[in-house]
C-alpha atoms as a PDB file:
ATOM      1  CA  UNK A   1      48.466  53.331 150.727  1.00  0.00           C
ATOM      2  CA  UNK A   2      52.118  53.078 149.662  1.00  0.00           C
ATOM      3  CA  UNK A   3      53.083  57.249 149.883  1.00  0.00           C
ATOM      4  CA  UNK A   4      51.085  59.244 151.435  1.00  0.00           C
ATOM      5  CA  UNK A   5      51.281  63.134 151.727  1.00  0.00           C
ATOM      6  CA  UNK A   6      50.054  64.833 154.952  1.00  0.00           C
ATOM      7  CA  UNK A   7      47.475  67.050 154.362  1.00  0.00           C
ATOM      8  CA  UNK A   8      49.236  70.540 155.324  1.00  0.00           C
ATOM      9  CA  UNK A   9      51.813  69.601 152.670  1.00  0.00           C
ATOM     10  CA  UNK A  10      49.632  69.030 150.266  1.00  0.00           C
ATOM     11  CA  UNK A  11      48.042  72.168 149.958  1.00  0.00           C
ATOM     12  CA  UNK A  12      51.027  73.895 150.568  1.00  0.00           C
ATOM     13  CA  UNK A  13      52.515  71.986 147.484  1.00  0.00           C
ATOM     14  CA  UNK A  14      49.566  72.390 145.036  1.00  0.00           C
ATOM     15  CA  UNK A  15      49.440  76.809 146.284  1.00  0.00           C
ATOM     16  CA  UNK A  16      53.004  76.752 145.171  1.00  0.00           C
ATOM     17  CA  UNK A  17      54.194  78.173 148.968  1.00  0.00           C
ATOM     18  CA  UNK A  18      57.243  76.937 150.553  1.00  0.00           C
ATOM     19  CA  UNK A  19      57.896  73.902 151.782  1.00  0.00           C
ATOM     20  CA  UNK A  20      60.855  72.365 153.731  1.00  0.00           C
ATOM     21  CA  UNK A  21      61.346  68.311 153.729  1.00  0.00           C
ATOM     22  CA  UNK A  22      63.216  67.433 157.229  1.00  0.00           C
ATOM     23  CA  UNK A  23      64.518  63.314 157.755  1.00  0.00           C
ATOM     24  CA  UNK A  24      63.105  60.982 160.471  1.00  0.00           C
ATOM     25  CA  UNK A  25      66.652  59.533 161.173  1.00  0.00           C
ATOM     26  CA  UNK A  26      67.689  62.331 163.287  1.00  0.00           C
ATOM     27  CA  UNK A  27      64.009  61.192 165.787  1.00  0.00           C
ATOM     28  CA  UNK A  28      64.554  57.503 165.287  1.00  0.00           C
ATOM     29  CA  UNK A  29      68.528  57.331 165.735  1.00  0.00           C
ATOM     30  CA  UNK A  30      70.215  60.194 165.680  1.00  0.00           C
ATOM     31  CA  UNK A  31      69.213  61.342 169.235  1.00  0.00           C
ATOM     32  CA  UNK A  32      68.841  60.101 172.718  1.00  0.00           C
ATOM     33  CA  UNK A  33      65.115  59.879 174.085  1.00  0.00           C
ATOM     34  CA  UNK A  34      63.521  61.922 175.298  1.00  0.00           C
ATOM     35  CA  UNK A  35      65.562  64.738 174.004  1.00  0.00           C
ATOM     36  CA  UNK A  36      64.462  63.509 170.168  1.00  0.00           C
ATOM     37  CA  UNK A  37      60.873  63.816 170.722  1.00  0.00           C
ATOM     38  CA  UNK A  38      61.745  67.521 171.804  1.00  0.00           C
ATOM     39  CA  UNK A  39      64.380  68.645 169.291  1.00  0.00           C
ATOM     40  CA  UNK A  40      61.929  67.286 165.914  1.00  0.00           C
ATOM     41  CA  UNK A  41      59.077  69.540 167.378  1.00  0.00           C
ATOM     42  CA  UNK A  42      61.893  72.278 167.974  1.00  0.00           C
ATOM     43  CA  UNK A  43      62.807  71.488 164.350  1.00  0.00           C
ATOM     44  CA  UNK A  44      59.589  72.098 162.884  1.00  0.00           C
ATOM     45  CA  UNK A  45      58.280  74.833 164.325  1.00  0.00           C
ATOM     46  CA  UNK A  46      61.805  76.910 163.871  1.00  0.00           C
ATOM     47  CA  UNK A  47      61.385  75.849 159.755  1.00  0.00           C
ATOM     48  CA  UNK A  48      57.492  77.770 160.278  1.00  0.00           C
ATOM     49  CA  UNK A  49      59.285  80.457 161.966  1.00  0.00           C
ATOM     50  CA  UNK A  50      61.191  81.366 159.092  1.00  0.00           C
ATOM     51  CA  UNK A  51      58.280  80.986 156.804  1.00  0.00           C
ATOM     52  CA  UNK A  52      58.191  77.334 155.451  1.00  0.00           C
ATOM     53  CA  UNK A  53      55.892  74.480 155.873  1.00  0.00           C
ATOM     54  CA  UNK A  54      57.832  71.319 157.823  1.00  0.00           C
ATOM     55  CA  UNK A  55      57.385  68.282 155.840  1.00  0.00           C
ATOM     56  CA  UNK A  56      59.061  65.508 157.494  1.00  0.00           C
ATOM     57  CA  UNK A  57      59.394  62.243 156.068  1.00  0.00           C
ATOM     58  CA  UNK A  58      58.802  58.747 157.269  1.00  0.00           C
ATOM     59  CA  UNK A  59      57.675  55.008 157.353  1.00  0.00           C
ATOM     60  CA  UNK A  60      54.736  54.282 159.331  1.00  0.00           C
ATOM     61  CA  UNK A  61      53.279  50.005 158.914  1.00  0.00           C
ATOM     62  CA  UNK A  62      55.017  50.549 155.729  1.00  0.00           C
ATOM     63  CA  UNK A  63      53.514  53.923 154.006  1.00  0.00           C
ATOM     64  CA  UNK A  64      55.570  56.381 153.397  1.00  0.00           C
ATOM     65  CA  UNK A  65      54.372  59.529 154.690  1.00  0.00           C
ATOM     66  CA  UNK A  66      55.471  62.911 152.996  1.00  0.00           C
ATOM     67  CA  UNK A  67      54.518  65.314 156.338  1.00  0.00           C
ATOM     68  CA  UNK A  68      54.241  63.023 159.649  1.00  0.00           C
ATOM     69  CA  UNK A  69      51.600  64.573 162.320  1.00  0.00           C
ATOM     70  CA  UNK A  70      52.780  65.052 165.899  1.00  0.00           C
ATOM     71  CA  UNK A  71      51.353  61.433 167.033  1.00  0.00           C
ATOM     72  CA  UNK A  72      53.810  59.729 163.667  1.00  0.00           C
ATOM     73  CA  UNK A  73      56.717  61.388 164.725  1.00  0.00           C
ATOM     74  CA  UNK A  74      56.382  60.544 168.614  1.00  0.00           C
ATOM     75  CA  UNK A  75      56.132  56.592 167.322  1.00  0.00           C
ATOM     76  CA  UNK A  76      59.035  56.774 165.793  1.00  0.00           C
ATOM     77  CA  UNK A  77      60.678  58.689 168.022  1.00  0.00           C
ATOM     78  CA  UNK A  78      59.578  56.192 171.269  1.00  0.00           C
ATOM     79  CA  UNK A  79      59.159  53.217 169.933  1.00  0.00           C
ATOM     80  CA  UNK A  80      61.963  50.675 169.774  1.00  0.00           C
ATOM     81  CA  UNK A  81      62.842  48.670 167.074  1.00  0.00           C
ATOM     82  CA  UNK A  82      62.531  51.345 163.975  1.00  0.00           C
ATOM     83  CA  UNK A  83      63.905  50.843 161.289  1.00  0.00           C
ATOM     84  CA  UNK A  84      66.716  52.728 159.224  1.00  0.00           C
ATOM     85  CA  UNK A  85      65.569  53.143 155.385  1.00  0.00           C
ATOM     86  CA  UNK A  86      67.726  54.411 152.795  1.00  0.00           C
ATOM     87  CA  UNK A  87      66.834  54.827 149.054  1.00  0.00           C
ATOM     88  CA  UNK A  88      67.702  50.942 148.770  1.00  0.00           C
ATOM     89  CA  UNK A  89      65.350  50.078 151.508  1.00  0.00           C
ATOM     90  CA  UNK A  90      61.730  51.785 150.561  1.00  0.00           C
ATOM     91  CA  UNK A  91      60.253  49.444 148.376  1.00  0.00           C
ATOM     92  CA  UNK A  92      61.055  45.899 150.885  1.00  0.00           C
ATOM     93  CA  UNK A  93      60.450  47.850 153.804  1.00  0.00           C
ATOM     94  CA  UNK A  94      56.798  49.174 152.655  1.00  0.00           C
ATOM     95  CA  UNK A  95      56.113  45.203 151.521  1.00  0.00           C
ATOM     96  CA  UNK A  96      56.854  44.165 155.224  1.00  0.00           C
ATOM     97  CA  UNK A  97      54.938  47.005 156.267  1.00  0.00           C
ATOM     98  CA  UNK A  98      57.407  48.353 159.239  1.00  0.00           C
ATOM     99  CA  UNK A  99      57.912  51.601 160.948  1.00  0.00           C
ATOM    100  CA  UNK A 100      60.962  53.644 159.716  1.00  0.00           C
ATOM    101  CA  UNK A 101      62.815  56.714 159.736  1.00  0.00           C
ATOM    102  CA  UNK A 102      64.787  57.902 156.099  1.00  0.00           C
ATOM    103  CA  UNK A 103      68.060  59.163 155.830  1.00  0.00           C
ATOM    104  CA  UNK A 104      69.740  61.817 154.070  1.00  0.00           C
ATOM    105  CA  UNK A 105      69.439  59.493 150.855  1.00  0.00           C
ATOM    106  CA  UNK A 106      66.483  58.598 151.303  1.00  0.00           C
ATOM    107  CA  UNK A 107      64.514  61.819 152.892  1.00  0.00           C
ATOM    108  CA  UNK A 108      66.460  63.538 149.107  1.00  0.00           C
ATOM    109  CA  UNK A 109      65.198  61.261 146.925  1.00  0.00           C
ATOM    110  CA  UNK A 110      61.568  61.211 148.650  1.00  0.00           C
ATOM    111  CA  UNK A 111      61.279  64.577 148.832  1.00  0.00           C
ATOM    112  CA  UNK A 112      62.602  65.447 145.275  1.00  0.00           C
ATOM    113  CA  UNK A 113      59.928  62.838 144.005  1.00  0.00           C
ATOM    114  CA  UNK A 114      56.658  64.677 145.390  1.00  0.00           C
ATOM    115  CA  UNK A 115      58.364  68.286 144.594  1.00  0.00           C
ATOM    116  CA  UNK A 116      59.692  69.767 147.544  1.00  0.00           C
ATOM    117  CA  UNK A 117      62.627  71.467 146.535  1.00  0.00           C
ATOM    118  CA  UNK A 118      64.591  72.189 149.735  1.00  0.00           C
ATOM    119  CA  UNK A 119      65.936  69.815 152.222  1.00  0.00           C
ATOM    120  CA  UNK A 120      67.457  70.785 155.968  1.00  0.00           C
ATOM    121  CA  UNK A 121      69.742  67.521 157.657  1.00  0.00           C
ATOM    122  CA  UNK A 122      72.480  68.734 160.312  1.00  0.00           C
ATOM    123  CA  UNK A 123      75.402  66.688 158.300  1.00  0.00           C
ATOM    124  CA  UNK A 124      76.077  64.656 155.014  1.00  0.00           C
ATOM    125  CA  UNK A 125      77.632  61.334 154.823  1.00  0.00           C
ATOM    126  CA  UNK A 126      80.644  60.712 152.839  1.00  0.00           C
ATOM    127  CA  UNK A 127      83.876  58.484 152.415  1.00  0.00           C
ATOM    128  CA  UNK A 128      85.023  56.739 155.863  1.00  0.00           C
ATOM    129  CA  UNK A 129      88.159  57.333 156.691  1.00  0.00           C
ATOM    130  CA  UNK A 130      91.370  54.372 156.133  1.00  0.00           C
ATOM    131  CA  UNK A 131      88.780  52.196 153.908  1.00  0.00           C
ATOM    132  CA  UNK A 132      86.788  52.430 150.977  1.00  0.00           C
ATOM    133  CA  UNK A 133      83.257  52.987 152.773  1.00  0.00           C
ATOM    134  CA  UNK A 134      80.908  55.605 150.724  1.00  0.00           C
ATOM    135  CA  UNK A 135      77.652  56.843 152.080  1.00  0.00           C
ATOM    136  CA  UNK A 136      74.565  56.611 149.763  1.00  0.00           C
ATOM    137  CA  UNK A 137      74.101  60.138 150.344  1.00  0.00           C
ATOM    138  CA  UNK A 138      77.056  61.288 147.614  1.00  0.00           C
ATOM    139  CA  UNK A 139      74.854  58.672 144.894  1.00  0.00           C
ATOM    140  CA  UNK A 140      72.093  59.789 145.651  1.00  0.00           C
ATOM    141  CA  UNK A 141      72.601  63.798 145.659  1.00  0.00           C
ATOM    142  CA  UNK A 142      74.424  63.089 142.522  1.00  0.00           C
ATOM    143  CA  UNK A 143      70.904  62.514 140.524  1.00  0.00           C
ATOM    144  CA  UNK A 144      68.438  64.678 142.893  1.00  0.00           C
ATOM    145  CA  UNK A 145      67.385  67.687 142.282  1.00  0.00           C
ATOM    146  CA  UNK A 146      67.077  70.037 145.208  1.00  0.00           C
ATOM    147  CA  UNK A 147      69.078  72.090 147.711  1.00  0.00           C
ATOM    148  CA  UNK A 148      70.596  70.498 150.867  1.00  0.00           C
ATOM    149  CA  UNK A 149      70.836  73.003 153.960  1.00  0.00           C
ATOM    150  CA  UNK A 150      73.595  71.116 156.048  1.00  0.00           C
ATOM    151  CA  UNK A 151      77.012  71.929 158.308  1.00  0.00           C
ATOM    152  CA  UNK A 152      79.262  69.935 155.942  1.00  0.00           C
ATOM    153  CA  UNK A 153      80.086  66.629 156.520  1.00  0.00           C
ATOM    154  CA  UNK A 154      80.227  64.583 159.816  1.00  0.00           C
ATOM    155  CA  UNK A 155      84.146  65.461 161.245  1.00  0.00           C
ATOM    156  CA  UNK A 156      84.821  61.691 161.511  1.00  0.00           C
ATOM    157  CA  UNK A 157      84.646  60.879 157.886  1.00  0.00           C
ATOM    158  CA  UNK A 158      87.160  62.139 155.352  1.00  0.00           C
ATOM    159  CA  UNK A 159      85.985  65.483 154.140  1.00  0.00           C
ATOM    160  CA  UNK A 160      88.514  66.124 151.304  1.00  0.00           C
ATOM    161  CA  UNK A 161      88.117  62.334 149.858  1.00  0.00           C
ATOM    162  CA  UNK A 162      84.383  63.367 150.740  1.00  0.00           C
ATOM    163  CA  UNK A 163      84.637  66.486 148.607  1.00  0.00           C
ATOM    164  CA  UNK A 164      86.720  64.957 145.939  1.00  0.00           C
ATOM    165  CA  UNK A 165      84.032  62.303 145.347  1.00  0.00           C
ATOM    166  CA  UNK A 166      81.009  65.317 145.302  1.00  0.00           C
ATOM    167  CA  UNK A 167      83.185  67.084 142.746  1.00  0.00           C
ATOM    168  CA  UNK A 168      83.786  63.702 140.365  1.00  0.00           C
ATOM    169  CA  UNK A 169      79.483  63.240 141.156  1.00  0.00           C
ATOM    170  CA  UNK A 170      78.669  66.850 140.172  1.00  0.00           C
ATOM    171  CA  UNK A 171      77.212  67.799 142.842  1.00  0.00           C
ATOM    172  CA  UNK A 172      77.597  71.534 143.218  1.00  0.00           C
ATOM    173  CA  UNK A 173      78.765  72.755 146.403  1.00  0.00           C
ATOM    174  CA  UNK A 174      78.456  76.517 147.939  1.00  0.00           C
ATOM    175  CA  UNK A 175      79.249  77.936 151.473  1.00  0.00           C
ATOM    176  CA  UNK A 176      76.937  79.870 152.789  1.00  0.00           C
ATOM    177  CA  UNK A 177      78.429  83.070 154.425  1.00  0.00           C
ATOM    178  CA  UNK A 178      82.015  81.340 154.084  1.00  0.00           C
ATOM    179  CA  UNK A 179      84.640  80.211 151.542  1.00  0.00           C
ATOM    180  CA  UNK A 180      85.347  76.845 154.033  1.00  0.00           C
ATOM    181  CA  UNK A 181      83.506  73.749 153.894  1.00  0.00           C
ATOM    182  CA  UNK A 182      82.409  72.863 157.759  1.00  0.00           C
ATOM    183  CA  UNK A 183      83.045  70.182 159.399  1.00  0.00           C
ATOM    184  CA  UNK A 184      80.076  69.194 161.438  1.00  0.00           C
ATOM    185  CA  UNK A 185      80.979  69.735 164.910  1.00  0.00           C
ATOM    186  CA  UNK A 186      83.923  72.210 164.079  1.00  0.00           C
ATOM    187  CA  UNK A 187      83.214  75.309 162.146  1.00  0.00           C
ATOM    188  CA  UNK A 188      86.275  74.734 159.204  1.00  0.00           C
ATOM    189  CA  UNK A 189      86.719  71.549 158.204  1.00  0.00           C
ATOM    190  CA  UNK A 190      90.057  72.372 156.548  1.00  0.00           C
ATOM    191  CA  UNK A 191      89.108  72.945 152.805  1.00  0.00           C
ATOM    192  CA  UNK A 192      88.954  75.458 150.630  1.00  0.00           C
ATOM    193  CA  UNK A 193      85.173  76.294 148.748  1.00  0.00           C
ATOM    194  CA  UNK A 194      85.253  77.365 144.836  1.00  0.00           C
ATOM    195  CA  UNK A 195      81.826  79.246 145.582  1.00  0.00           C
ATOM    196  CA  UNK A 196      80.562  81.192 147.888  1.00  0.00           C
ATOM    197  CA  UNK A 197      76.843  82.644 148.662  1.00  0.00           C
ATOM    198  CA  UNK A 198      76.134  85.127 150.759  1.00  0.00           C
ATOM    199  CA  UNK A 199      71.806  85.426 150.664  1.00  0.00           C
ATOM    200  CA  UNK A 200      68.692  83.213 150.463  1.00  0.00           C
ATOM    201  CA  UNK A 201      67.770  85.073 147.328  1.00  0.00           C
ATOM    202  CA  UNK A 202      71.800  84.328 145.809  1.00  0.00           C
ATOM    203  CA  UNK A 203      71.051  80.673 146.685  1.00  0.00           C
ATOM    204  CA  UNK A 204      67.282  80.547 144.883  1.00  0.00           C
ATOM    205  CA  UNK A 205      68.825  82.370 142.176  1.00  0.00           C
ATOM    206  CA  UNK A 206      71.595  79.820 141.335  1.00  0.00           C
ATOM    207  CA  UNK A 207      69.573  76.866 141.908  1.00  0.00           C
ATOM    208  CA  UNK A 208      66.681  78.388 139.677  1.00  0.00           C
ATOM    209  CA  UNK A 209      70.038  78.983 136.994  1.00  0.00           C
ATOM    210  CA  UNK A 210      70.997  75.157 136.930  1.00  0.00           C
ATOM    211  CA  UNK A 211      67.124  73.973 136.375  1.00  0.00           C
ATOM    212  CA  UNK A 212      66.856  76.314 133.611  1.00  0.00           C
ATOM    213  CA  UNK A 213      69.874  74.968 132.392  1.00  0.00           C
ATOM    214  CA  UNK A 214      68.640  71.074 132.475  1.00  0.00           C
ATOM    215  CA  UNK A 215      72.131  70.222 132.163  1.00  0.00           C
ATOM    216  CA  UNK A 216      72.719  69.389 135.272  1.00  0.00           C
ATOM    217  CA  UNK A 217      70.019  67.120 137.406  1.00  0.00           C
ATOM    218  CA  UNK A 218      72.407  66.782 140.857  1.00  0.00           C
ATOM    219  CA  UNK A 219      71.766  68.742 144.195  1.00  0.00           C
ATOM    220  CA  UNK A 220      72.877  71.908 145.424  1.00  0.00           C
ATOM    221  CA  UNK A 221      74.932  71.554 148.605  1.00  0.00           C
ATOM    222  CA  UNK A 222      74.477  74.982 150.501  1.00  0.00           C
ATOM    223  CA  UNK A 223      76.992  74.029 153.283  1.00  0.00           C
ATOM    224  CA  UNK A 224      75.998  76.410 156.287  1.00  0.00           C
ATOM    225  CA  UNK A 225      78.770  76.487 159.452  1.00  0.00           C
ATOM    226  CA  UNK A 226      78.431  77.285 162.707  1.00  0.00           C
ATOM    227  CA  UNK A 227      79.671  80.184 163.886  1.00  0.00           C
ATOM    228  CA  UNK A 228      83.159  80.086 165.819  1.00  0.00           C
ATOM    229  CA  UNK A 229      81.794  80.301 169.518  1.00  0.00           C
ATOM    230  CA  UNK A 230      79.026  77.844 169.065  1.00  0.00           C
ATOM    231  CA  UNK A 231      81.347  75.401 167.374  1.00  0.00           C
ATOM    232  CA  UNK A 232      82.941  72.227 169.721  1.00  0.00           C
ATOM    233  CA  UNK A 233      86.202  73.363 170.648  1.00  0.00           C
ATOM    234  CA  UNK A 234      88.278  72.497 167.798  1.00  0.00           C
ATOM    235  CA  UNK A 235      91.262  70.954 170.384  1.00  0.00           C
ATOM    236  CA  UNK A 236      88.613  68.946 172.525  1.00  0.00           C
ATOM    237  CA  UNK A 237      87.267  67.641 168.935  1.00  0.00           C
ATOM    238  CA  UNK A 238      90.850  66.681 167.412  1.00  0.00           C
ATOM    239  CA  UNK A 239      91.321  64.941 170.680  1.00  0.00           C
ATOM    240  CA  UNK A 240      88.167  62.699 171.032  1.00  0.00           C
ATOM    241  CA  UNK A 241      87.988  61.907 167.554  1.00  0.00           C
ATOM    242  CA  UNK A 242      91.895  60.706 167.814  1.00  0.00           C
ATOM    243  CA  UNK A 243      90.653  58.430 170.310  1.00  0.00           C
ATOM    244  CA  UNK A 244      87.505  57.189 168.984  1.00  0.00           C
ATOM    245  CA  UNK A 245      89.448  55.858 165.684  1.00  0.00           C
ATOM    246  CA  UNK A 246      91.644  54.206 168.127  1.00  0.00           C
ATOM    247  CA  UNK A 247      89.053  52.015 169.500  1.00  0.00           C
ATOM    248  CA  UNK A 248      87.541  51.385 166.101  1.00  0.00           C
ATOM    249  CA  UNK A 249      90.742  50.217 164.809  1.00  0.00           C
ATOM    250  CA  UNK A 250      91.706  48.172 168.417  1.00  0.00           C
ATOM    251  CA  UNK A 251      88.026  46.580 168.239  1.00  0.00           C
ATOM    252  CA  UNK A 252      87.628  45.890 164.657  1.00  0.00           C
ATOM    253  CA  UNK A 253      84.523  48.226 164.162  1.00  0.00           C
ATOM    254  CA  UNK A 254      83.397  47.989 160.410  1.00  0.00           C
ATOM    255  CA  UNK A 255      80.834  48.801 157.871  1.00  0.00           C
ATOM    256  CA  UNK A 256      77.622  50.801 159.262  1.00  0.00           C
ATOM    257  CA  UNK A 257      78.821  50.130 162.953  1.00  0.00           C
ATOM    258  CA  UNK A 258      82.006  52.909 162.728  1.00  0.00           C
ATOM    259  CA  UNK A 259      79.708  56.007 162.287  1.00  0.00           C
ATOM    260  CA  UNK A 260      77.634  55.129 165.682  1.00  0.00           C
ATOM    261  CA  UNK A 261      80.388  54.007 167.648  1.00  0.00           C
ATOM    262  CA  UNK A 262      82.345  57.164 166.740  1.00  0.00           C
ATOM    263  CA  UNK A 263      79.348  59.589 167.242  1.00  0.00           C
ATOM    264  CA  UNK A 264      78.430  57.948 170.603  1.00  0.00           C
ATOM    265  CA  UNK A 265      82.237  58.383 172.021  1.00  0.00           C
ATOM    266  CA  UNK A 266      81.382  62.110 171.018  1.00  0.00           C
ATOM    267  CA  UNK A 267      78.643  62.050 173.232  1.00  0.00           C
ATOM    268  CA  UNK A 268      80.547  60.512 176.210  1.00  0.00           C
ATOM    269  CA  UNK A 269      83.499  61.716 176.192  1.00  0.00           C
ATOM    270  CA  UNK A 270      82.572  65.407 175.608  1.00  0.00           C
ATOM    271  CA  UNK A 271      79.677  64.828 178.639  1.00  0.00           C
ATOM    272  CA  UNK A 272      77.215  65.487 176.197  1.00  0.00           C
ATOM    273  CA  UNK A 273      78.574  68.971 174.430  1.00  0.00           C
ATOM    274  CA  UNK A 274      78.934  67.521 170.927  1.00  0.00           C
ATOM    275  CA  UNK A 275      74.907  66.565 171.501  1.00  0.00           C
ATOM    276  CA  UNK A 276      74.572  70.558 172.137  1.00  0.00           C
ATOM    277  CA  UNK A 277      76.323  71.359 168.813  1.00  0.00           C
ATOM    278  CA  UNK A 278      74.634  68.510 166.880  1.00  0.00           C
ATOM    279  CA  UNK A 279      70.926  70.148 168.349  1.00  0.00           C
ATOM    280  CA  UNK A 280      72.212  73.790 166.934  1.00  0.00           C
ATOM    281  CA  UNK A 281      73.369  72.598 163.806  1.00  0.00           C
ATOM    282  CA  UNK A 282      70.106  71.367 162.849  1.00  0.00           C
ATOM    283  CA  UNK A 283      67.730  73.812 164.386  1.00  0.00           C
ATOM    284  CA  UNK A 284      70.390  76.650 162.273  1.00  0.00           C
ATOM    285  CA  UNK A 285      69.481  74.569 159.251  1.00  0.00           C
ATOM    286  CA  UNK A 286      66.512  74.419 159.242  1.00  0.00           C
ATOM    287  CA  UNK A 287      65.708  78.413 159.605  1.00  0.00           C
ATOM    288  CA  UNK A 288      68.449  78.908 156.699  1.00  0.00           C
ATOM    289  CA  UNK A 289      66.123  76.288 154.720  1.00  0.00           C
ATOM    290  CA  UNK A 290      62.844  77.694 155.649  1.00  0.00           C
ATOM    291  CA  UNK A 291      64.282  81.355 154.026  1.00  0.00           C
ATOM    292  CA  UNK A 292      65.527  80.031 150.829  1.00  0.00           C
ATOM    293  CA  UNK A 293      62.229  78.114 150.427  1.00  0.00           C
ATOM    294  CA  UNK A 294      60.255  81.391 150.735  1.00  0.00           C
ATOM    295  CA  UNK A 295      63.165  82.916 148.268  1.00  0.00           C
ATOM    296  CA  UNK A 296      61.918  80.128 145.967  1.00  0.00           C
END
């Protein structure tokens, strides 16, 4: 079977009750083991919590499965050797019949297909910073219909070149609670918001607005910050990221290879607290997703 939809999504999709789709990248990649394993399961059960069914998506021999079980997402999340799958990557990676976790590209586009209407991540791609390096995130929210619960963009890219491109895409773009745009790790990420939400309901009601419309067939970015004293201190942030572009530039990192390399000097040279944030960003996600789904 090609796609497949786990049977709990399923019926929750054909009674019409909420559903939230979460990515596989974030098990596979995004987090050290065993801690992964832990935080998806954590993930899950905080989107049923907040009254949503968890739906997350994934490659296992090649299907792609619309609602992993508990024994999918532990082989992904322990098993070496998974692959990453954008949008680009579905179709050759179901012919060779591999295991792999989707991306924020590729989790939209999936989910949008079999529709589920909201989507929780912890952090949107964007433009790299000092070259012309564009996540397939901006393309691919740019024709996807659904809301995107994240904290902004990942700090280490450029968020107003970032914001600039989401703006030329159409993608709309809201804070929730806030008229900043987040920054991942750090709470402002230094940019001004046109539009602000404040409610669940506010943010079912202006997505409902722009599919009545059928103007526009682009995302809704509900970008959803951290608050202040669960944020990475803003000085400890400036200073590690100042340092990790210094050893991309010294050793030539390039291409897919800077985001990693960045992210893990995070990890090491904050002993672990950017991890911390990175775990509450998603878990606050994902409840924030769960309630607009019910809103829905």
């Amino acid at each position: 079977m090609i796609v497949r939809i786990g049977e709990e999504v399923r019926e929750a999709l054909a009674l019409g009750l909420p559903v939230v789709a979460l990515e596989s990248t974030i098990v596979a990649h995004g987090l050290p083991r065993p801690d992964n394993l832990r935080v998806a399961r954590e993930i899950e059960q905080t989107v049923r919590e907040n009254g949503a069914i968890p739906a997350t998506i994934g490659m296992i021999e090649g299907g792609l499965t619309i609602g992993l079980d508990d024994g999918e997402i532990t082989r992904l999340a322990t098993t070496d050797g998974v692959a990453k799958l954008s949008v680009r990557d579905l179709g050759i990676a179901a012919a060779r019949g591999v295991d792999g976790a989707t991306t924020v590209a590729s989790t939209s586009a999936v989910a949008a297909a079999a529709g589920i209407r909201v989507f929780a991540t912890g952090g949107l791609g964007g433009v790299h910073r000092e070259a012309f390096d564009e996540s397939a995130d901006l393309a691919t929210l740019a024709r996807t219909r659904l809301i995107v619960v994240c904290a902004g963009v990942k700090s280490i890219l450029d968020i107003g070149a970032t914001l600039e491109r989401l703006e030329t895409l159409g993608v709309g773009v809201v804070g929730y609670g806030t008229d900043r745009f987040p920054g991942f790790f750090i709470s402002d990420g230094g940019f001004d918001l046109d539009w602000r939400l404040d409610s669940p309901e506010e943010v079912a009601l202006a997505f409902k607005a722009q599919a009545a419309q059928g103007i526009s067939a682009s995302a809704l970015i509900v970008a959803n910050p951290l608050p202040a004293d669960q944020q990475l201190d803003p000085e400890l942030h400036d200073r590690v990221l100042a340092e990790g572009m210094s050893i991309v530039e010294r050793e030539r990192v390039t291409g897919k290879r800077v985001t990693p390399v960045l992210l893990g000097h995070f990890h090491s040279a904050t002993q672990g607290a950017s991890l911390a944030v990175n775990v509450r960003i998603i878990l606050r996600n994902a409840a924030l997703a769960a309630r607009i789904a019910a809103a829905l």
